[in-house]
N, C-alpha and C. Protein backbone atom coordinates (compact mmCIF):
# COMPACT_ATOMS: atom_id res chain seq x y z
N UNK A 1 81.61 108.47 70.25
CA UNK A 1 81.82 109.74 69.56
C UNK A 1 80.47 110.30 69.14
N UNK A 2 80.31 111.51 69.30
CA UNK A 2 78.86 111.94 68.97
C UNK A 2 79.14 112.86 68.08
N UNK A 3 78.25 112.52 67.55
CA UNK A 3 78.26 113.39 65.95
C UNK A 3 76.83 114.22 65.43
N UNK A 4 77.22 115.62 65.10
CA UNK A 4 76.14 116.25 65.51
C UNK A 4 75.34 116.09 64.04
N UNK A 5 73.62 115.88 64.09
CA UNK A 5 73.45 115.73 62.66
C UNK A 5 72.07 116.50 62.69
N UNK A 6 71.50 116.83 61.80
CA UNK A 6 70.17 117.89 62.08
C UNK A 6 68.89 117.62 61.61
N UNK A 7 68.09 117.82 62.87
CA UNK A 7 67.05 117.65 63.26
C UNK A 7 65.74 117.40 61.53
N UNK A 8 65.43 116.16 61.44
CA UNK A 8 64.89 116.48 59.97
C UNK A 8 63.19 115.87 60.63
N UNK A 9 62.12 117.11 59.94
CA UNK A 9 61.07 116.93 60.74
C UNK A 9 60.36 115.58 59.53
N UNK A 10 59.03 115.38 59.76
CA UNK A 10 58.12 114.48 58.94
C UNK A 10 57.09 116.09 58.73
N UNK A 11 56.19 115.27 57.57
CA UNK A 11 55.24 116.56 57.01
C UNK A 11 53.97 117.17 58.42
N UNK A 12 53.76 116.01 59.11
CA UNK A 12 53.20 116.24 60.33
C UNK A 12 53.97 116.92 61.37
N UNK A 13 55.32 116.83 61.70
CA UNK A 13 55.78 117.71 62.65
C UNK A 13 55.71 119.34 61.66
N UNK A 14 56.14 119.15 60.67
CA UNK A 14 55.87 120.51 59.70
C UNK A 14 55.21 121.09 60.21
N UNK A 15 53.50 120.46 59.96
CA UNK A 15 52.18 120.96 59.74
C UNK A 15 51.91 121.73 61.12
N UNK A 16 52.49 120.81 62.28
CA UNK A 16 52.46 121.53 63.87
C UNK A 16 53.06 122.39 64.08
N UNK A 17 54.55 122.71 63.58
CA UNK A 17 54.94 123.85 63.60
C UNK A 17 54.53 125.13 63.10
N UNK A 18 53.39 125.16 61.85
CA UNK A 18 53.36 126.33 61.28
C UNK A 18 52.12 126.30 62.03
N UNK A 19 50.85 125.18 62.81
CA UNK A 19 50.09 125.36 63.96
C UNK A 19 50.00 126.47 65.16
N UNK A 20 51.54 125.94 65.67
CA UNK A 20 51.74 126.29 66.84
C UNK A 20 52.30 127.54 66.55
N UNK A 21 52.82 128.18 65.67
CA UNK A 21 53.22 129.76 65.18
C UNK A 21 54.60 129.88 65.00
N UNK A 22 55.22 128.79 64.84
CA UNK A 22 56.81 129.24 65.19
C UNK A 22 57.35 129.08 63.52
N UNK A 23 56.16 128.59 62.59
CA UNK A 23 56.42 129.28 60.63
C UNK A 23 55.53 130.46 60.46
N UNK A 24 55.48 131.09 60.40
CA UNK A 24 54.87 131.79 60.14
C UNK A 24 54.62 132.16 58.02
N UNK A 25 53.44 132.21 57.70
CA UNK A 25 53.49 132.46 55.70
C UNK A 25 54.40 133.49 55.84
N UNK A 26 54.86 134.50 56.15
CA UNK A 26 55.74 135.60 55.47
C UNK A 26 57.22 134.88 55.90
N UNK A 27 57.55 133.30 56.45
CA UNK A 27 58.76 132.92 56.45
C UNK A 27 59.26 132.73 55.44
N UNK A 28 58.39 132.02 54.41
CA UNK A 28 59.27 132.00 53.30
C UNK A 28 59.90 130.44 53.29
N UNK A 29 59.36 129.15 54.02
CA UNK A 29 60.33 128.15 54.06
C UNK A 29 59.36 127.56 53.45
N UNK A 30 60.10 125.82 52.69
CA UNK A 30 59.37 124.88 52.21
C UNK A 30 60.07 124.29 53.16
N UNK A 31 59.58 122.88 52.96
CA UNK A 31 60.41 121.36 53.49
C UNK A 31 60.48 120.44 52.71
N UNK A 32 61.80 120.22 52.23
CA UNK A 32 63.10 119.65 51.33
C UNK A 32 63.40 118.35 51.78
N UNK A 33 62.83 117.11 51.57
CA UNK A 33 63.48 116.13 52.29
C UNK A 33 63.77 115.97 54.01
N UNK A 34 63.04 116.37 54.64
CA UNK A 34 62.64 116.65 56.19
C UNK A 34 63.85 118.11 56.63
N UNK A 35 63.98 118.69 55.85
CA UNK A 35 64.90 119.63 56.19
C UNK A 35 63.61 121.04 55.72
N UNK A 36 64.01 122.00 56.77
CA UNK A 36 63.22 123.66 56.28
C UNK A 36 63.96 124.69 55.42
N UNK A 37 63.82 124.66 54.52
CA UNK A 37 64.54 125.69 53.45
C UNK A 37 64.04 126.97 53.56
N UNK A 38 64.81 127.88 53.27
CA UNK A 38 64.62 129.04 52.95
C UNK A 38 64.57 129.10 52.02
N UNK A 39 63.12 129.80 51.23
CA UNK A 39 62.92 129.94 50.18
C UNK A 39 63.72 131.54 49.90
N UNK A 40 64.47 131.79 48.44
CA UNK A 40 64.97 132.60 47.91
C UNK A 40 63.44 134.02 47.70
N UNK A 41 64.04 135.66 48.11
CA UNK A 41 62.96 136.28 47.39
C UNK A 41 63.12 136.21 45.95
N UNK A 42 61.74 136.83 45.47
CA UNK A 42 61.65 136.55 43.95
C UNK A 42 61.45 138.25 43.70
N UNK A 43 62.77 138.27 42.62
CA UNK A 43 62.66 139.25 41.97
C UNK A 43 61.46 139.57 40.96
N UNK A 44 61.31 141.11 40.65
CA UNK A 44 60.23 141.74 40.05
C UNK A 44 60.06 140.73 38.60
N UNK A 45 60.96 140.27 37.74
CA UNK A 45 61.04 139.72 36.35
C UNK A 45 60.29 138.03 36.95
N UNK A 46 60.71 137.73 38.12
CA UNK A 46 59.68 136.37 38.72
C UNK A 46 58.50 136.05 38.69
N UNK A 47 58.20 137.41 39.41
CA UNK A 47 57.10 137.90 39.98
C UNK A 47 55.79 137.97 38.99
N UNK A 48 56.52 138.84 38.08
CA UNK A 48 55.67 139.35 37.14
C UNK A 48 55.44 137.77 36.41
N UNK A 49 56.56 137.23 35.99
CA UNK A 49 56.25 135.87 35.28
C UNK A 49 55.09 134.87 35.89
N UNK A 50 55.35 134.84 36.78
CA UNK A 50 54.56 133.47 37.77
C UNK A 50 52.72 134.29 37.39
N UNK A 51 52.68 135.87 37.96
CA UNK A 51 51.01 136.35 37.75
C UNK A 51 50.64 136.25 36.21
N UNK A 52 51.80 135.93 35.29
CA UNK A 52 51.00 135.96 33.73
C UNK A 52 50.47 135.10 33.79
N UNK A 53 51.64 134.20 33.95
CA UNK A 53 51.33 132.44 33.57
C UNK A 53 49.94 131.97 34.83
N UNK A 54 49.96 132.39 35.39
CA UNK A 54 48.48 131.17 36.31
C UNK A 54 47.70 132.16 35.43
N UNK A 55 47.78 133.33 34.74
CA UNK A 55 46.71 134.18 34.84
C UNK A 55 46.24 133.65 33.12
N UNK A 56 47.43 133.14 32.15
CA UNK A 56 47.11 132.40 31.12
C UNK A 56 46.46 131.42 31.30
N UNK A 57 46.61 130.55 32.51
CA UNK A 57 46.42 128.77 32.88
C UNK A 57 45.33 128.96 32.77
N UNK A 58 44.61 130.13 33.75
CA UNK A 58 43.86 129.78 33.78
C UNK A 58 42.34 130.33 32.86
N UNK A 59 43.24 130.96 32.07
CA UNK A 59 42.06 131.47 30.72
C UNK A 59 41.85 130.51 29.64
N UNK A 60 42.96 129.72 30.01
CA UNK A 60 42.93 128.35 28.84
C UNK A 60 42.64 127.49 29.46
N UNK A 61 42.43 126.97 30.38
CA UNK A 61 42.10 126.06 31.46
C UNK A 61 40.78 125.79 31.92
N UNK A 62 40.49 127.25 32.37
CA UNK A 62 39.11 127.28 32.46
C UNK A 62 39.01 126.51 34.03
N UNK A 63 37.68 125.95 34.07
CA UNK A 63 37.17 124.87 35.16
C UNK A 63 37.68 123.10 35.03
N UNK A 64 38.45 123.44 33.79
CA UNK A 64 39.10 121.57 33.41
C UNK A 64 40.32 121.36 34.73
N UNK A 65 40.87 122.30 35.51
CA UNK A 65 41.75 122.15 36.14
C UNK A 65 42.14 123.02 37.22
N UNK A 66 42.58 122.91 38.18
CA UNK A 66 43.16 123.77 39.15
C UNK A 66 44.43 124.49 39.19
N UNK A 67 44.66 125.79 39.18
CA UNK A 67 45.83 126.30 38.67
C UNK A 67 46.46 126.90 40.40
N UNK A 68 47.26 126.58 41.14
CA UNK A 68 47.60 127.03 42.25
C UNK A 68 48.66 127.87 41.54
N UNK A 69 49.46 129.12 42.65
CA UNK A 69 50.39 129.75 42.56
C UNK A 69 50.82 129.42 43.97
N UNK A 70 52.67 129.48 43.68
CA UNK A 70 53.35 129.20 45.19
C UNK A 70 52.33 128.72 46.33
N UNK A 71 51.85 127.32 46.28
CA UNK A 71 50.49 126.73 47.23
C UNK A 71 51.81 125.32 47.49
N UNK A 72 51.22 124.92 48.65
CA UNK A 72 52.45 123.65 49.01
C UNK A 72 51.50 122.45 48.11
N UNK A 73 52.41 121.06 47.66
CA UNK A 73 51.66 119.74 47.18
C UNK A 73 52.64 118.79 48.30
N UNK A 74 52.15 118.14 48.46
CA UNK A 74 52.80 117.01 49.68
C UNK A 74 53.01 115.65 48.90
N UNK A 75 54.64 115.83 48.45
CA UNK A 75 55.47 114.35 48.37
C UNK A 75 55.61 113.25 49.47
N UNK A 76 55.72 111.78 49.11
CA UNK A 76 56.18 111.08 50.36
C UNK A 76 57.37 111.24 50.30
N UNK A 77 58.14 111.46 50.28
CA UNK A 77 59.55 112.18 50.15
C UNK A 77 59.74 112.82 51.53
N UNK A 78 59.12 113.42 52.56
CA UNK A 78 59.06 114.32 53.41
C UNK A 78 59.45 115.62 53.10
N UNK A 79 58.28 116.21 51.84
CA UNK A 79 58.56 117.12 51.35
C UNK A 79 57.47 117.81 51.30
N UNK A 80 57.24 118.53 51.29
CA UNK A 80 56.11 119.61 51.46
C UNK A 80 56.37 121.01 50.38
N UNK A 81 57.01 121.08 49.12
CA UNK A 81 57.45 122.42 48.44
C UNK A 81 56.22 123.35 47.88
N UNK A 82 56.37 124.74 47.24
CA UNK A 82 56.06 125.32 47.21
C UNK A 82 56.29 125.78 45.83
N UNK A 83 56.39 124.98 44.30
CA UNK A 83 56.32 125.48 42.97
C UNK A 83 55.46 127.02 42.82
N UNK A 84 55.84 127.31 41.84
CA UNK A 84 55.70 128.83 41.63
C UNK A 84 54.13 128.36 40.62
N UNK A 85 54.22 127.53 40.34
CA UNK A 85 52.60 127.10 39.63
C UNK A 85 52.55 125.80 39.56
N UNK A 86 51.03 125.35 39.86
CA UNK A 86 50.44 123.93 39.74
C UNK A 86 50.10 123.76 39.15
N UNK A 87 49.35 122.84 38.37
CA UNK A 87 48.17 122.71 37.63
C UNK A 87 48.03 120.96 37.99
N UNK A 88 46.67 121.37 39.02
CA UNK A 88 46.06 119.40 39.80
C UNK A 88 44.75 119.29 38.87
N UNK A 89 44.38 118.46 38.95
CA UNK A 89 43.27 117.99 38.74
C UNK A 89 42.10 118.56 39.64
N UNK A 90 40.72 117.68 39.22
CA UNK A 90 39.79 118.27 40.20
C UNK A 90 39.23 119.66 40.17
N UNK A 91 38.65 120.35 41.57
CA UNK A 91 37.96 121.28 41.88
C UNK A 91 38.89 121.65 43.14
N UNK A 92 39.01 123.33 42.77
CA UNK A 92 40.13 123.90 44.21
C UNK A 92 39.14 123.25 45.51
N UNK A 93 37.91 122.93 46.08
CA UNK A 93 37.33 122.10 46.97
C UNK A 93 38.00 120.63 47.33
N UNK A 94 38.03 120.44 46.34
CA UNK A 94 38.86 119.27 46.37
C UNK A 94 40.17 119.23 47.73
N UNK A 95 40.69 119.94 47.91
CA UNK A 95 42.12 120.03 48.11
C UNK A 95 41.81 121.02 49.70
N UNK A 96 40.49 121.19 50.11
CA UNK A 96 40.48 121.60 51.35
C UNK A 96 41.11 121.04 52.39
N UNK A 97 41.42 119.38 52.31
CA UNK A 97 41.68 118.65 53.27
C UNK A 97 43.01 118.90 53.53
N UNK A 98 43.32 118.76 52.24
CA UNK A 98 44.83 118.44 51.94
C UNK A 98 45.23 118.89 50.77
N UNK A 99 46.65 118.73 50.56
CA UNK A 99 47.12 119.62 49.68
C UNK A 99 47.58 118.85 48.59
N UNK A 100 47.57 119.04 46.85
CA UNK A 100 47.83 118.03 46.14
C UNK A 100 48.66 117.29 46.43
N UNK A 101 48.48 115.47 46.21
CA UNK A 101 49.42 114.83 46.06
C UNK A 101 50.08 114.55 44.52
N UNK A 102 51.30 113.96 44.82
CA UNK A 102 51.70 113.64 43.42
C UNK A 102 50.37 112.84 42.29
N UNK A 103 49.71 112.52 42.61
CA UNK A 103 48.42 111.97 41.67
C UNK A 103 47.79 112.63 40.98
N UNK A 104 47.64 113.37 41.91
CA UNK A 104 46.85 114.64 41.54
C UNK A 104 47.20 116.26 40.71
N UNK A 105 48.71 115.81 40.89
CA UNK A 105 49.68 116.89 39.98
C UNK A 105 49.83 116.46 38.15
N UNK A 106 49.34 117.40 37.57
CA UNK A 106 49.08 117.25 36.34
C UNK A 106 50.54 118.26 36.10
N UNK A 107 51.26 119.01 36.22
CA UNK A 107 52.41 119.70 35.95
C UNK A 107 52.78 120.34 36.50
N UNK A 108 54.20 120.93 37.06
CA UNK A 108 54.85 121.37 38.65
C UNK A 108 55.67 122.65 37.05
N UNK A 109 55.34 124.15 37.79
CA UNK A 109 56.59 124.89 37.03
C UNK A 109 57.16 125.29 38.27
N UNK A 110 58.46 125.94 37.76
CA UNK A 110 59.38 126.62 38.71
C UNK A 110 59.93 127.87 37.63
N UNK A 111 59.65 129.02 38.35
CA UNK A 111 60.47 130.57 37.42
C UNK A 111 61.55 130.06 37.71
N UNK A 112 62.73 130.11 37.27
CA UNK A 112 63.29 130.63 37.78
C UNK A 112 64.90 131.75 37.30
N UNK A 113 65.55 131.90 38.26
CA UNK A 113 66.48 133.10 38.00
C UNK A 113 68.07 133.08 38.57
N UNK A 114 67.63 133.19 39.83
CA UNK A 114 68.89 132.88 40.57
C UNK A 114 68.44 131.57 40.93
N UNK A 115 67.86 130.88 41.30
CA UNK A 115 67.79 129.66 41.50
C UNK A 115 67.68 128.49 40.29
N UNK A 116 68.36 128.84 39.68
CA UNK A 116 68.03 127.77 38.06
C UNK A 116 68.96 126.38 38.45
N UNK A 117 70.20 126.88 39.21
CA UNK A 117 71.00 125.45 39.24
C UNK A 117 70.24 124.59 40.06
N UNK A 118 69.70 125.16 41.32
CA UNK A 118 68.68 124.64 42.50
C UNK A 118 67.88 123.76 41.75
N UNK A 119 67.07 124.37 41.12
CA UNK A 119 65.66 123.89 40.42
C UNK A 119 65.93 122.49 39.44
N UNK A 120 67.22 123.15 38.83
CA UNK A 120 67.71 121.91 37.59
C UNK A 120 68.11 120.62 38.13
N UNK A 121 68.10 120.68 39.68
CA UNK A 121 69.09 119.20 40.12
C UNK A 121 68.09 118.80 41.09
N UNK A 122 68.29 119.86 42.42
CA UNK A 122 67.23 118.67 43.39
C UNK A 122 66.13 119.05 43.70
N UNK A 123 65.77 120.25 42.93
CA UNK A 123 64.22 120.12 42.90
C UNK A 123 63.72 119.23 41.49
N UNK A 124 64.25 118.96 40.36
CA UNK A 124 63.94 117.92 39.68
C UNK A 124 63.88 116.55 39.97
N UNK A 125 65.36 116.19 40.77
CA UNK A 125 65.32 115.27 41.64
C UNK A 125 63.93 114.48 42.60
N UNK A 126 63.76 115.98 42.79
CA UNK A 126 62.49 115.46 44.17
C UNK A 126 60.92 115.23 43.45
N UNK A 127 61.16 116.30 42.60
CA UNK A 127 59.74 115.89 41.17
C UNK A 127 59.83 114.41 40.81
N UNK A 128 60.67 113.84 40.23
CA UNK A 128 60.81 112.79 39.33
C UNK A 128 60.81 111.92 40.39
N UNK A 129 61.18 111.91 41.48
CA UNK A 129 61.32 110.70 42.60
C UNK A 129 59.95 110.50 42.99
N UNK A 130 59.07 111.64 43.11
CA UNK A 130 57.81 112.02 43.60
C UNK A 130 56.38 111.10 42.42
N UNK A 131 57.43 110.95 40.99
CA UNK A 131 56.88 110.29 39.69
C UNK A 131 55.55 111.86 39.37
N UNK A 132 56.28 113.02 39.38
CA UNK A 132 55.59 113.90 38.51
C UNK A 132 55.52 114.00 37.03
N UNK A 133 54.89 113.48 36.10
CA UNK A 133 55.30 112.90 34.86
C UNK A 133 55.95 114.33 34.54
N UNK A 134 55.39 115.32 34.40
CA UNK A 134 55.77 116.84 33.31
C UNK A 134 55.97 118.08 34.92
N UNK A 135 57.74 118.32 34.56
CA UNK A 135 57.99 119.69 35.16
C UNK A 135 58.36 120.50 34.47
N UNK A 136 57.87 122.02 34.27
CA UNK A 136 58.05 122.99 33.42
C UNK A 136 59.49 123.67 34.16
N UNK A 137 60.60 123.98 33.20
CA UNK A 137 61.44 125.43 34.17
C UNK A 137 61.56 126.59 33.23
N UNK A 138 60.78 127.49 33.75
CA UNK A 138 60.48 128.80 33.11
C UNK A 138 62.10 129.23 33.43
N UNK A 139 62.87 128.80 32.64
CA UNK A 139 64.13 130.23 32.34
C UNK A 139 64.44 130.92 32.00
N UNK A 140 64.77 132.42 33.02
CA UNK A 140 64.77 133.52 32.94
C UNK A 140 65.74 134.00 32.39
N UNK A 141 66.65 133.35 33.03
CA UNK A 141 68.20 133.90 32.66
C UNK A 141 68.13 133.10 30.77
N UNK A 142 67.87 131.86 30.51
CA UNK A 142 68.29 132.01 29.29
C UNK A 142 67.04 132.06 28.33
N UNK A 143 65.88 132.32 29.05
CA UNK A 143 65.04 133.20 27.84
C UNK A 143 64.06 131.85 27.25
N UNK A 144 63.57 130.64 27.93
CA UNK A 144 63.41 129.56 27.35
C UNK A 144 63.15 128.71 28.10
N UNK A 145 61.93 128.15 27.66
CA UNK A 145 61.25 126.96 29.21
C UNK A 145 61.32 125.53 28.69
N UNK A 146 61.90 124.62 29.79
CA UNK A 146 62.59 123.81 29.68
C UNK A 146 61.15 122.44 30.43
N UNK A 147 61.15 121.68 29.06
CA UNK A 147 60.22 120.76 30.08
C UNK A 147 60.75 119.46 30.03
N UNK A 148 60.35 118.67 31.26
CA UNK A 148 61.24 117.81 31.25
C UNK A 148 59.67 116.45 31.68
N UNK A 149 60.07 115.18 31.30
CA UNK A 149 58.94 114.53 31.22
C UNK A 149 59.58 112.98 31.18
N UNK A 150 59.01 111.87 31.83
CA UNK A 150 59.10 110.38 31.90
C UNK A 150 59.95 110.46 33.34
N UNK A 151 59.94 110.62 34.02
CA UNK A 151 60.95 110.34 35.26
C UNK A 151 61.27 109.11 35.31
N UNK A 152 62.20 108.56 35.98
CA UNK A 152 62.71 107.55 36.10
C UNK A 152 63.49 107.16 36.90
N UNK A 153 64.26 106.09 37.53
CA UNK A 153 65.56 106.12 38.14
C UNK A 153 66.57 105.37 37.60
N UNK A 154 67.76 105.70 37.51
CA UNK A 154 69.10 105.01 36.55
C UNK A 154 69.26 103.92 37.66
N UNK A 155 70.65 103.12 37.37
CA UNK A 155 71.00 102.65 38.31
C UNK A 155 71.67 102.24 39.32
N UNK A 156 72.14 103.59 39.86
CA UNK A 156 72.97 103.94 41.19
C UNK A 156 71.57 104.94 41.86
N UNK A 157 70.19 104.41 41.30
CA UNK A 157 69.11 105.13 42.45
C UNK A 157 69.10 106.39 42.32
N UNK A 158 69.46 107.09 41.36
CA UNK A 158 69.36 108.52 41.19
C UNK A 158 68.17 108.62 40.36
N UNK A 159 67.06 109.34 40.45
CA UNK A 159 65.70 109.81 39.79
C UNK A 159 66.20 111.32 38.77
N UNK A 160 65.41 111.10 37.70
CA UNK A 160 65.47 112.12 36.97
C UNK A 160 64.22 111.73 36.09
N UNK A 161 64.63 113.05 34.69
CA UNK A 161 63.89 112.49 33.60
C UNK A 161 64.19 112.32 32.06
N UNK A 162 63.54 111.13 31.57
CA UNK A 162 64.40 110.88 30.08
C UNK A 162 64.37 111.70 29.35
N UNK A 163 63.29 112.64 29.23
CA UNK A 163 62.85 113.67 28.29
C UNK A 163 63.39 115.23 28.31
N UNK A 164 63.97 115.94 27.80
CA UNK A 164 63.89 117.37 28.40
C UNK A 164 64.00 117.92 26.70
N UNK A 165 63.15 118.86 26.69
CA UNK A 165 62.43 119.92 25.19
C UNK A 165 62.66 121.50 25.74
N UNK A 166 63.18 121.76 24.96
CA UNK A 166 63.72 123.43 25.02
C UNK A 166 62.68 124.11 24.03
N UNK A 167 61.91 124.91 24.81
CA UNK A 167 61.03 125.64 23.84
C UNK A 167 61.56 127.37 23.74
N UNK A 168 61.26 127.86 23.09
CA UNK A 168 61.67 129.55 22.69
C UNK A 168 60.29 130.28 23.33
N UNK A 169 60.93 131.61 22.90
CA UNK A 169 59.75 132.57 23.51
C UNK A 169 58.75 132.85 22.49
N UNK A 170 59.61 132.68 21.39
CA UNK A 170 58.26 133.24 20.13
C UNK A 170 57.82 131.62 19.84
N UNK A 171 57.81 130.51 20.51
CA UNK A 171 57.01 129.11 20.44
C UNK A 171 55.48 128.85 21.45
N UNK A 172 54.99 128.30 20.56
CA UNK A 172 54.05 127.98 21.99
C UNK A 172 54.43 126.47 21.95
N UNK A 173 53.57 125.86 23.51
CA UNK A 173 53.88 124.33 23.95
C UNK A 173 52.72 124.06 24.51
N UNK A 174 52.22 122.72 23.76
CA UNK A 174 51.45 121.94 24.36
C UNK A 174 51.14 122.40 26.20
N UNK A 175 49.90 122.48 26.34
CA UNK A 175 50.23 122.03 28.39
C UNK A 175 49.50 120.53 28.18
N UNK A 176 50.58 119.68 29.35
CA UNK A 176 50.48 118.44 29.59
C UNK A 176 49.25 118.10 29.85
N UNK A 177 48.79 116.93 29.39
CA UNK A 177 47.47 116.80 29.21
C UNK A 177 46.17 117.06 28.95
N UNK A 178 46.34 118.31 28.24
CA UNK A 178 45.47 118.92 27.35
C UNK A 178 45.95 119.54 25.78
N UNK A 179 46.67 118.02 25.81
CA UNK A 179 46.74 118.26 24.06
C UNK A 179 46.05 118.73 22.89
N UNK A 180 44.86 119.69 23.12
CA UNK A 180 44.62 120.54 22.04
C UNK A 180 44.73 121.86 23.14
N UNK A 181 45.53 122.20 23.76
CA UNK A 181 45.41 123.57 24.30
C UNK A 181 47.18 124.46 24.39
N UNK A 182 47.48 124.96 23.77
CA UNK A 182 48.74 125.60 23.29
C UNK A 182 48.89 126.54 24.10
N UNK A 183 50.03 126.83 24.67
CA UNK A 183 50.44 128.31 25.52
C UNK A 183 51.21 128.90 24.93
N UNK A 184 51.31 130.34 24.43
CA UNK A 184 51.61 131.27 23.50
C UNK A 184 53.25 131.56 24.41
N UNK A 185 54.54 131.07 24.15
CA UNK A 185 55.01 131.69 25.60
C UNK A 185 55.76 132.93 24.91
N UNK A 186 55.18 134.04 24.32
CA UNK A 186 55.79 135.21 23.89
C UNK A 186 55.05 135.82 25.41
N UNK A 187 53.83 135.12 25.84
CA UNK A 187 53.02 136.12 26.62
C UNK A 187 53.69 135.94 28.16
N UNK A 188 54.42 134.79 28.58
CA UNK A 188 54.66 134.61 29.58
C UNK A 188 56.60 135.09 30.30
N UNK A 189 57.28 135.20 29.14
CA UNK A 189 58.06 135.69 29.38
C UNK A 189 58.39 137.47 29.67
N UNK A 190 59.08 137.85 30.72
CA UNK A 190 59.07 139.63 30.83
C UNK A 190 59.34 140.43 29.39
N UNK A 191 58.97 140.49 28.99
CA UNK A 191 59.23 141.59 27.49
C UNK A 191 58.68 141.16 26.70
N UNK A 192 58.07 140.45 26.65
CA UNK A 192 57.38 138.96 25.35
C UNK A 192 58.49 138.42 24.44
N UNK A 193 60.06 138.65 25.41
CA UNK A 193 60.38 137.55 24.69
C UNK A 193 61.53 138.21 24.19
């Protein structure tokens, strides 16, 4: 009996495909566990969110860190995604070769809007499996960024994380690993909040 099941690439067949021209950047896909996703467009209230926030990161940040926007980091997972902001370690030189690994990821955010259930399950999933200590979820819909921190796995092998802190818009929050540096998030939400 043959049973039809679908084609799931490695990060190297990825990397050849968007080579050889058949991804093209205005596709819009990550790779999800050897599968190619279509990434969702991002509405204007996204949009605008994602250019505050790297544009805060990186006024508070400075040269202590690398602030990517929608840039791929490469899980062994056979994942290759595309967070709406990074913040790695190092010098953007650094990362000519290659693209952050989980080591090198100091905090993964995700806007999001219509994709909040997405983000809340197996893109956390794939963070915490990946052992990203701190993922931010900028939520739009309920006005409030959600960080979640200690990953782990229970035991039926499911990865998550022990921690999750609900911050407000008129709060600021620590950024992970630069505990004297506060992010104002009246500034990062569309309306201040």
């Amino acid at each position: 009996m043959n049973v039809v099941t679908p084609k799931r690439f490695t990060i190297d067949e990825y990397h050849q495909l968007i080579e050889l021209g058949f991804l093209k950047e205005g596709d819009r896909i990550e790779l999800i566990r050897g599968e190619l996703m279509q990434m969702v467009a991002k509405g204007t209230p996204h949009t605008v969110c994602g250019s505050i926030l790297c544009r805060q990161l990186d006024r508070l940040l400075g040269d202590k860190a690398v602030i990517r926007g929608q840039d791929p980091i490469t899980l062994s997972n056979q994942s290759e995604p595309e967070p709406d902001v990074v913040i790695a370690r190092g010098k953007y030189e650094d990362y000519l070769a290659h693209h952050p690994y989980p080591e090198d990821v100091l905090l993964v955010v995700e806007i999001s809007d219509s994709t909040l259930t997405y983000d809340q399950t197996k893109k956390l999933e794939l963070y915490a499996e990946a052992g990203i200590s701190d993922y931010w979820i900028v939520n739009l819909n309920g006005d409030q960024l959600e960080h979640y921190c200690q990953p782990y796995q229970n035991v039926q092998g499911k990865f998550n994380y022990l921690s999750k802190q609900i911050y407000l818009p008129n709060q600021s929050v620590v950024i992970p690993r630069f505990e004297d540096t506060l992010l104002n998030l009246s500034r990062i939400f569309p309306g201040g909040g």
